[in-house]
N, C-alpha and C. Protein backbone atom coordinates (compact mmCIF):
# COMPACT_ATOMS: atom_id res chain seq x y z
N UNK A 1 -22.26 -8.44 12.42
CA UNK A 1 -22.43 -7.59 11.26
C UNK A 1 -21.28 -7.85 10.29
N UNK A 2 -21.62 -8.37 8.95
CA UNK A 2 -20.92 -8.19 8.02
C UNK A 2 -20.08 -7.22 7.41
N UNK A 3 -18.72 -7.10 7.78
CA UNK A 3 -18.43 -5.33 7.09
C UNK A 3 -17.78 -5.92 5.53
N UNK A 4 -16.88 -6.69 5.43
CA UNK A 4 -16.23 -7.07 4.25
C UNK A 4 -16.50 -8.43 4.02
N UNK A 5 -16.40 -9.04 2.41
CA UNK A 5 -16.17 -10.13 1.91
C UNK A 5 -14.51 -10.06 1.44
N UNK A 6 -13.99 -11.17 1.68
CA UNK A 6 -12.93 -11.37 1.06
C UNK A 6 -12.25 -12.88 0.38
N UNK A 7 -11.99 -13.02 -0.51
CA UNK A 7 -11.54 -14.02 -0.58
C UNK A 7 -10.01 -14.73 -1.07
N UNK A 8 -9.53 -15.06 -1.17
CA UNK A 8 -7.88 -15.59 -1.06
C UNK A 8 -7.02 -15.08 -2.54
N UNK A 9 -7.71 -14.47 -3.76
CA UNK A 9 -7.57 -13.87 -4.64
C UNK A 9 -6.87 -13.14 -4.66
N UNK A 10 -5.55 -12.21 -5.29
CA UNK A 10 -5.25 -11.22 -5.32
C UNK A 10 -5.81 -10.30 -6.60
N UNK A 11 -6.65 -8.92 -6.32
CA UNK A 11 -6.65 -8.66 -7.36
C UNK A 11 -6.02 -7.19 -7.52
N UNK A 12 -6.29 -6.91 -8.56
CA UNK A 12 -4.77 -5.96 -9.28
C UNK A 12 -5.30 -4.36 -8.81
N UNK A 13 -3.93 -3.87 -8.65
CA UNK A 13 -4.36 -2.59 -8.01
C UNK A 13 -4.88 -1.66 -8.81
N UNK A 14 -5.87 -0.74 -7.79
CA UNK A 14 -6.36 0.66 -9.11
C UNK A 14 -5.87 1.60 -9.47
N UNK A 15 -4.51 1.55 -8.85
CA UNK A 15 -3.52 2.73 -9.58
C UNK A 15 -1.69 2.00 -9.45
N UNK A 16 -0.84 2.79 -10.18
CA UNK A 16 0.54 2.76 -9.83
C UNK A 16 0.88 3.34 -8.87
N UNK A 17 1.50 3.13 -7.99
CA UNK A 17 2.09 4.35 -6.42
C UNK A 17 3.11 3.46 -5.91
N UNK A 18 4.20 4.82 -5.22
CA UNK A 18 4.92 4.16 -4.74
C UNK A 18 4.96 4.91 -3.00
N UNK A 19 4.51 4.05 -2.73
CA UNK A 19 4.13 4.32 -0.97
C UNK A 19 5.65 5.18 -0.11
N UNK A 20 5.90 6.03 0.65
CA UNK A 20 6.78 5.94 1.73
C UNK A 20 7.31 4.74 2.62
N UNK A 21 8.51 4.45 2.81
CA UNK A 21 9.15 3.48 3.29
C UNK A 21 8.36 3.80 4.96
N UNK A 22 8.23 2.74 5.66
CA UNK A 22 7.83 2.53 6.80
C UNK A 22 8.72 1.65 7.71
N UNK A 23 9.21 1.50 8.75
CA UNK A 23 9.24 2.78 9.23
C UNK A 23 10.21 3.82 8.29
N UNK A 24 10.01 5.05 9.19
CA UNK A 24 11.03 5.79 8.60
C UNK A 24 10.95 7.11 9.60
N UNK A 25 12.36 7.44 9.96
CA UNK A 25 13.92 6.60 9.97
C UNK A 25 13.34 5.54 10.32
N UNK A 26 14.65 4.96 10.12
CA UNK A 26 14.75 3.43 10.17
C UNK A 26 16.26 2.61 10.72
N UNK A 27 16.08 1.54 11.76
CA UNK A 27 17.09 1.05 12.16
C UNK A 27 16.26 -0.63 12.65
N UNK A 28 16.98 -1.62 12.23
CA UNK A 28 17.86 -2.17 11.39
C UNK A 28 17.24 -2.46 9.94
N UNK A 29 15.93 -1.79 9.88
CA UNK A 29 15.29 -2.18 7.99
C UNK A 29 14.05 -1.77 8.68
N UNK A 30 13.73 -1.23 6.83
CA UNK A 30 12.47 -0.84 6.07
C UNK A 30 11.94 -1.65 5.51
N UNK A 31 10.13 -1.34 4.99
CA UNK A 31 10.15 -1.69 4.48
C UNK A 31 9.20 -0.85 3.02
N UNK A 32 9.42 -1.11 1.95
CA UNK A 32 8.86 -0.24 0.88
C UNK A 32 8.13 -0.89 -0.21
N UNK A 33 6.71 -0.20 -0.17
CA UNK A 33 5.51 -0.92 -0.82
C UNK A 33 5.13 -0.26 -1.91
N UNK A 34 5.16 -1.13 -3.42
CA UNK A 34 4.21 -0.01 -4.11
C UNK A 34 3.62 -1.18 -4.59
N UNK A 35 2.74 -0.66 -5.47
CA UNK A 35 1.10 -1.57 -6.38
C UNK A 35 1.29 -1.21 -7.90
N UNK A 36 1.22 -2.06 -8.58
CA UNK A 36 1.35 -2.42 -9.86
C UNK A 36 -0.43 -2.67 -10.59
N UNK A 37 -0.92 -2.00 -11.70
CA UNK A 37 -1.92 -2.76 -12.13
C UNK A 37 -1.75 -3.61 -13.43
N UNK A 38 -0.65 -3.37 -13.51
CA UNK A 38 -0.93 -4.54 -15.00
C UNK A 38 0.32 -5.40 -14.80
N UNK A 39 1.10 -6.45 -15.20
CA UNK A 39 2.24 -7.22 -15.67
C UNK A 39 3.03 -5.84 -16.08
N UNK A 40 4.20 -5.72 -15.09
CA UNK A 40 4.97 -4.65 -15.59
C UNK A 40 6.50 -5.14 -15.52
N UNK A 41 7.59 -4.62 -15.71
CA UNK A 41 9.05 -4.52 -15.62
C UNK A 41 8.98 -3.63 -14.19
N UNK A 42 9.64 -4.20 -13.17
CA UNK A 42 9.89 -3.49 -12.38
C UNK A 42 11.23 -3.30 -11.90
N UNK A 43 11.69 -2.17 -11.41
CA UNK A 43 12.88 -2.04 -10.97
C UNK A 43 13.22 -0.83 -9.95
N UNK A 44 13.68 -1.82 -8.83
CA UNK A 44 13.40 -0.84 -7.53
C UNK A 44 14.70 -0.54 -7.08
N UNK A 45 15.48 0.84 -6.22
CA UNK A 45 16.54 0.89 -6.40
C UNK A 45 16.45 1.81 -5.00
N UNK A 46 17.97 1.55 -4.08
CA UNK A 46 18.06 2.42 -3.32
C UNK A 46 19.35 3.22 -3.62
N UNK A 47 19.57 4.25 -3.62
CA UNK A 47 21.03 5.15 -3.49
C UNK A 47 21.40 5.78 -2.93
N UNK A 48 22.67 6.53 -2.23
CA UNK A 48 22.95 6.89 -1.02
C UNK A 48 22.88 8.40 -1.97
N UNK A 49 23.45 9.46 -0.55
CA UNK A 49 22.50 11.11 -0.99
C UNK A 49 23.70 11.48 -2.19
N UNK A 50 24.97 10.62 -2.77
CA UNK A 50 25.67 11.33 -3.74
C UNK A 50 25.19 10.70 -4.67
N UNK A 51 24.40 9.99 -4.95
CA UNK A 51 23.99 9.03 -6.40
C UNK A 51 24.10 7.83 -6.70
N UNK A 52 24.93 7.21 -5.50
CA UNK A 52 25.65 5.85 -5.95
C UNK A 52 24.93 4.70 -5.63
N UNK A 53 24.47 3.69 -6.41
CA UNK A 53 23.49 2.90 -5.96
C UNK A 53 24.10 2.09 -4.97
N UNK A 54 23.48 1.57 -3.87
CA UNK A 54 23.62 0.92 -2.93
C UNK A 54 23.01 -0.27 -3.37
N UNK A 55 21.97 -0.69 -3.95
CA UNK A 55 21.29 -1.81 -3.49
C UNK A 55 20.18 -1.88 -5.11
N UNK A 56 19.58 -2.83 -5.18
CA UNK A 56 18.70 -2.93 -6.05
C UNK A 56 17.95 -4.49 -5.53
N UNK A 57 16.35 -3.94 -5.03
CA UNK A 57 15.44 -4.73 -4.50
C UNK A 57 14.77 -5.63 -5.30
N UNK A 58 14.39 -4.96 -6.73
CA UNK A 58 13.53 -5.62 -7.43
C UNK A 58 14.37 -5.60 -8.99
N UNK A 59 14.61 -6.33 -9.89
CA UNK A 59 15.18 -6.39 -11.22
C UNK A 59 14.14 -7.40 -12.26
N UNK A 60 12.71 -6.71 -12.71
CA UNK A 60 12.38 -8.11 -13.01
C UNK A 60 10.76 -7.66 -13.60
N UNK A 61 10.36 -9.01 -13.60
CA UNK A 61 8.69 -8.73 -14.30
C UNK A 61 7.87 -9.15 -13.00
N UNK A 62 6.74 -8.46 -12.76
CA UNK A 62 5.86 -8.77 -11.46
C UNK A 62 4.19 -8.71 -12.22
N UNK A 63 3.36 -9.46 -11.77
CA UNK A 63 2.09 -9.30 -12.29
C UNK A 63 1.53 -8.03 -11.52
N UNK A 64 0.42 -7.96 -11.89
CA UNK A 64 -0.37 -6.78 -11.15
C UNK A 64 -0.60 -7.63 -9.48
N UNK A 65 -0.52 -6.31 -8.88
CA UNK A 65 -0.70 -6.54 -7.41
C UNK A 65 0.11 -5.44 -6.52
N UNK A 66 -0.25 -5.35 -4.90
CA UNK A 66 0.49 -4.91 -4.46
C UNK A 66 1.81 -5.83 -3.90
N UNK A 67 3.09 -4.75 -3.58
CA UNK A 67 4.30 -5.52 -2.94
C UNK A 67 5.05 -4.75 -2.20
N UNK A 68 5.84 -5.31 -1.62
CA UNK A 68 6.69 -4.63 -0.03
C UNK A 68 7.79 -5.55 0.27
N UNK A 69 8.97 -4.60 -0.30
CA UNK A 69 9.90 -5.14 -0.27
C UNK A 69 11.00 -4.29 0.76
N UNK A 70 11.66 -5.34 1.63
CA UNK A 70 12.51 -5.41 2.64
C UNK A 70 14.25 -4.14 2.31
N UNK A 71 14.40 -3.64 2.57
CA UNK A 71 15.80 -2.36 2.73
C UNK A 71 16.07 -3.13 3.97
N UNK A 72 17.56 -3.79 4.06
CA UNK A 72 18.26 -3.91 5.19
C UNK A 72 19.63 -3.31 4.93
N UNK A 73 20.05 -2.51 5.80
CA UNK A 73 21.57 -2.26 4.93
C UNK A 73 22.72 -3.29 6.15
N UNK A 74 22.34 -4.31 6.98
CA UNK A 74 23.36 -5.29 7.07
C UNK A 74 23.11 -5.97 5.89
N UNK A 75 22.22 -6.41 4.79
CA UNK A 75 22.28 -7.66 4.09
C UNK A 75 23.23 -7.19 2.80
N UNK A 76 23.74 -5.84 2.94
CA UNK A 76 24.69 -5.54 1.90
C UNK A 76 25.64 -4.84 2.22
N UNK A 77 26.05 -5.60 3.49
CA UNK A 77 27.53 -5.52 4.37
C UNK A 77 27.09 -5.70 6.02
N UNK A 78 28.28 -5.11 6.36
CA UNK A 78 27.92 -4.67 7.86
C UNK A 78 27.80 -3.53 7.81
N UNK A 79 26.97 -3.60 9.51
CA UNK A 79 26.37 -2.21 9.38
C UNK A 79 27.37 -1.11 9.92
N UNK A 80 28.45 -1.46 10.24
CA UNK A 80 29.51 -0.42 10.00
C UNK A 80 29.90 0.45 8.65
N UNK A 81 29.71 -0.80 7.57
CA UNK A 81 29.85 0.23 6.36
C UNK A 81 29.18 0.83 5.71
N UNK A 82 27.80 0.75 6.70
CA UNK A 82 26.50 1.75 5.88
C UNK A 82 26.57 2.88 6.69
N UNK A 83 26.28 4.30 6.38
CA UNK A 83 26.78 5.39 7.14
C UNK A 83 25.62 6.21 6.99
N UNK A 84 24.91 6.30 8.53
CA UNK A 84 23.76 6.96 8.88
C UNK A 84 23.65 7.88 8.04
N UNK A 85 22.38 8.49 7.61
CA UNK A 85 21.87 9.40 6.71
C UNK A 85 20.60 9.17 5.98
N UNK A 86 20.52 10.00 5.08
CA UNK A 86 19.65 9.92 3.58
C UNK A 86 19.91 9.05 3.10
N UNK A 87 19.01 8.38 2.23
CA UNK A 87 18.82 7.42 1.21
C UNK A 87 17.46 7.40 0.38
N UNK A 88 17.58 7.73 -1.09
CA UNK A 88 16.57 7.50 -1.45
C UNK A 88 16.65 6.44 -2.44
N UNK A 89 15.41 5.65 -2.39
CA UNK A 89 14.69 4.59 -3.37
C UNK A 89 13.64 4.85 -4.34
N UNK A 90 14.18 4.57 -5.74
CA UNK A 90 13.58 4.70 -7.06
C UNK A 90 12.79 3.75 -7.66
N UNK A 91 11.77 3.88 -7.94
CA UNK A 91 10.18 2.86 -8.72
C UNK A 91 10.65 3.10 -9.97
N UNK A 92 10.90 2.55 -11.10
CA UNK A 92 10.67 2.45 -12.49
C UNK A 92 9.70 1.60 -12.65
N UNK A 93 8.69 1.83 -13.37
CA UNK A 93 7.70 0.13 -14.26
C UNK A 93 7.62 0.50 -15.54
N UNK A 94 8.05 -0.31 -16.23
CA UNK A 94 8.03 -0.22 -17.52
C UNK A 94 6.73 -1.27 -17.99
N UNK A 95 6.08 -1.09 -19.25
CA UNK A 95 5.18 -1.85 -19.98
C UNK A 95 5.94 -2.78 -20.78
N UNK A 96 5.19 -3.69 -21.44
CA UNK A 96 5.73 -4.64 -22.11
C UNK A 96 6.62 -4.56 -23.29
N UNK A 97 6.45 -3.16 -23.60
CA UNK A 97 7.19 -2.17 -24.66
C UNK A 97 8.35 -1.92 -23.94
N UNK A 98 8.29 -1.93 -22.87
CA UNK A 98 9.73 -1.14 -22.16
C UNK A 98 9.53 0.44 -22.26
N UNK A 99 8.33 0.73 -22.09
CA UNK A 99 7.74 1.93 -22.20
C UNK A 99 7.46 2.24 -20.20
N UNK A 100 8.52 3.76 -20.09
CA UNK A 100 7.94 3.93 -18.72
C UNK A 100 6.89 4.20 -18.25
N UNK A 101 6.20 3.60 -17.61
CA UNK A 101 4.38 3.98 -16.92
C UNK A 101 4.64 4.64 -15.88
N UNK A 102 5.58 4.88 -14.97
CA UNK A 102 5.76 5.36 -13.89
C UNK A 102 7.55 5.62 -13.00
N UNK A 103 7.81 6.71 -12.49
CA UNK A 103 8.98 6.69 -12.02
C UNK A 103 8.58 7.45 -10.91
N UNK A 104 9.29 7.49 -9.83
CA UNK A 104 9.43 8.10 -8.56
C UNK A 104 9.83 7.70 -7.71
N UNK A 105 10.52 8.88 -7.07
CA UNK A 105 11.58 8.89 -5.95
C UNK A 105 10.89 9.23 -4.61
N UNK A 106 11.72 8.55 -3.40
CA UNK A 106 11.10 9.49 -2.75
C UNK A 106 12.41 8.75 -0.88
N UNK A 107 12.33 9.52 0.14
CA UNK A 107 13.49 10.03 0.60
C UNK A 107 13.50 9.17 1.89
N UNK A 108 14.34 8.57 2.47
CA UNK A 108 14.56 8.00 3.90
C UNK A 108 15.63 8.00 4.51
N UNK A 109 15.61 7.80 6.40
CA UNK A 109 16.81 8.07 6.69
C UNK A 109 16.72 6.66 7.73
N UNK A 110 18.14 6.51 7.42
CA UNK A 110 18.88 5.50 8.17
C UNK A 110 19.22 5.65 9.40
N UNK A 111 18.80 5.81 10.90
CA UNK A 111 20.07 5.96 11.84
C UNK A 111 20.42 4.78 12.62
N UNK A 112 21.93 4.80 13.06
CA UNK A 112 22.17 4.00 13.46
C UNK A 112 22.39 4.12 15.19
């Protein structure tokens, strides 16, 4: 029985979202997926629970599609100097205007 056709295509998602990091908690990395439908500016960001950015995943232009991008906190030190807790990661997409289409936060924890 036939359930799906598919073919090697990517095509563009039917909404903006920015998924929950999986796992979560998390030890030694996450990973965090959202979907784009048009050619956007993207910029993905993690920060520890006082504000301070830790990390920045994505800096850049992405076509429409979905993506899932990797949080390790050895690849931005050792993991001695990352200190179990909260962390949240921020979605910006901007349009070709540099107009925001979408922002959101949303919350994960690290243990070690």
């Amino acid at each position: 029985m036939l359930t799906s056709i598919s073919d090697n295509e990517e095509s563009p998602a039917e909404r903006l979202y920015l998924y929950q990091n999986y796992p979560n908690p998390f030890n030694p990395s996450t990973k965090i997926k959202f979907s784009l439908t048009e050619e956007s500016e993207v910029i993905l960001r993690v920060y520890d629970v006082n504000g301070a950015l830790v990390t920045m995943l994505q800096n850049g232009w992405l076509p429409a599609g979905e993506y899932e991008k990797e949080f390790s906190p050895a690849t931005i030190g050792t993991l001695n100097d990352i200190a179990s807790g909260v962390y949240f990661y921020n979605l910006l997409v901007r349009d070709k205007n540099l107009i925001p289409l979408f922002v959101k936060t949303e919350k994960m924890m690290f243990l070690k």
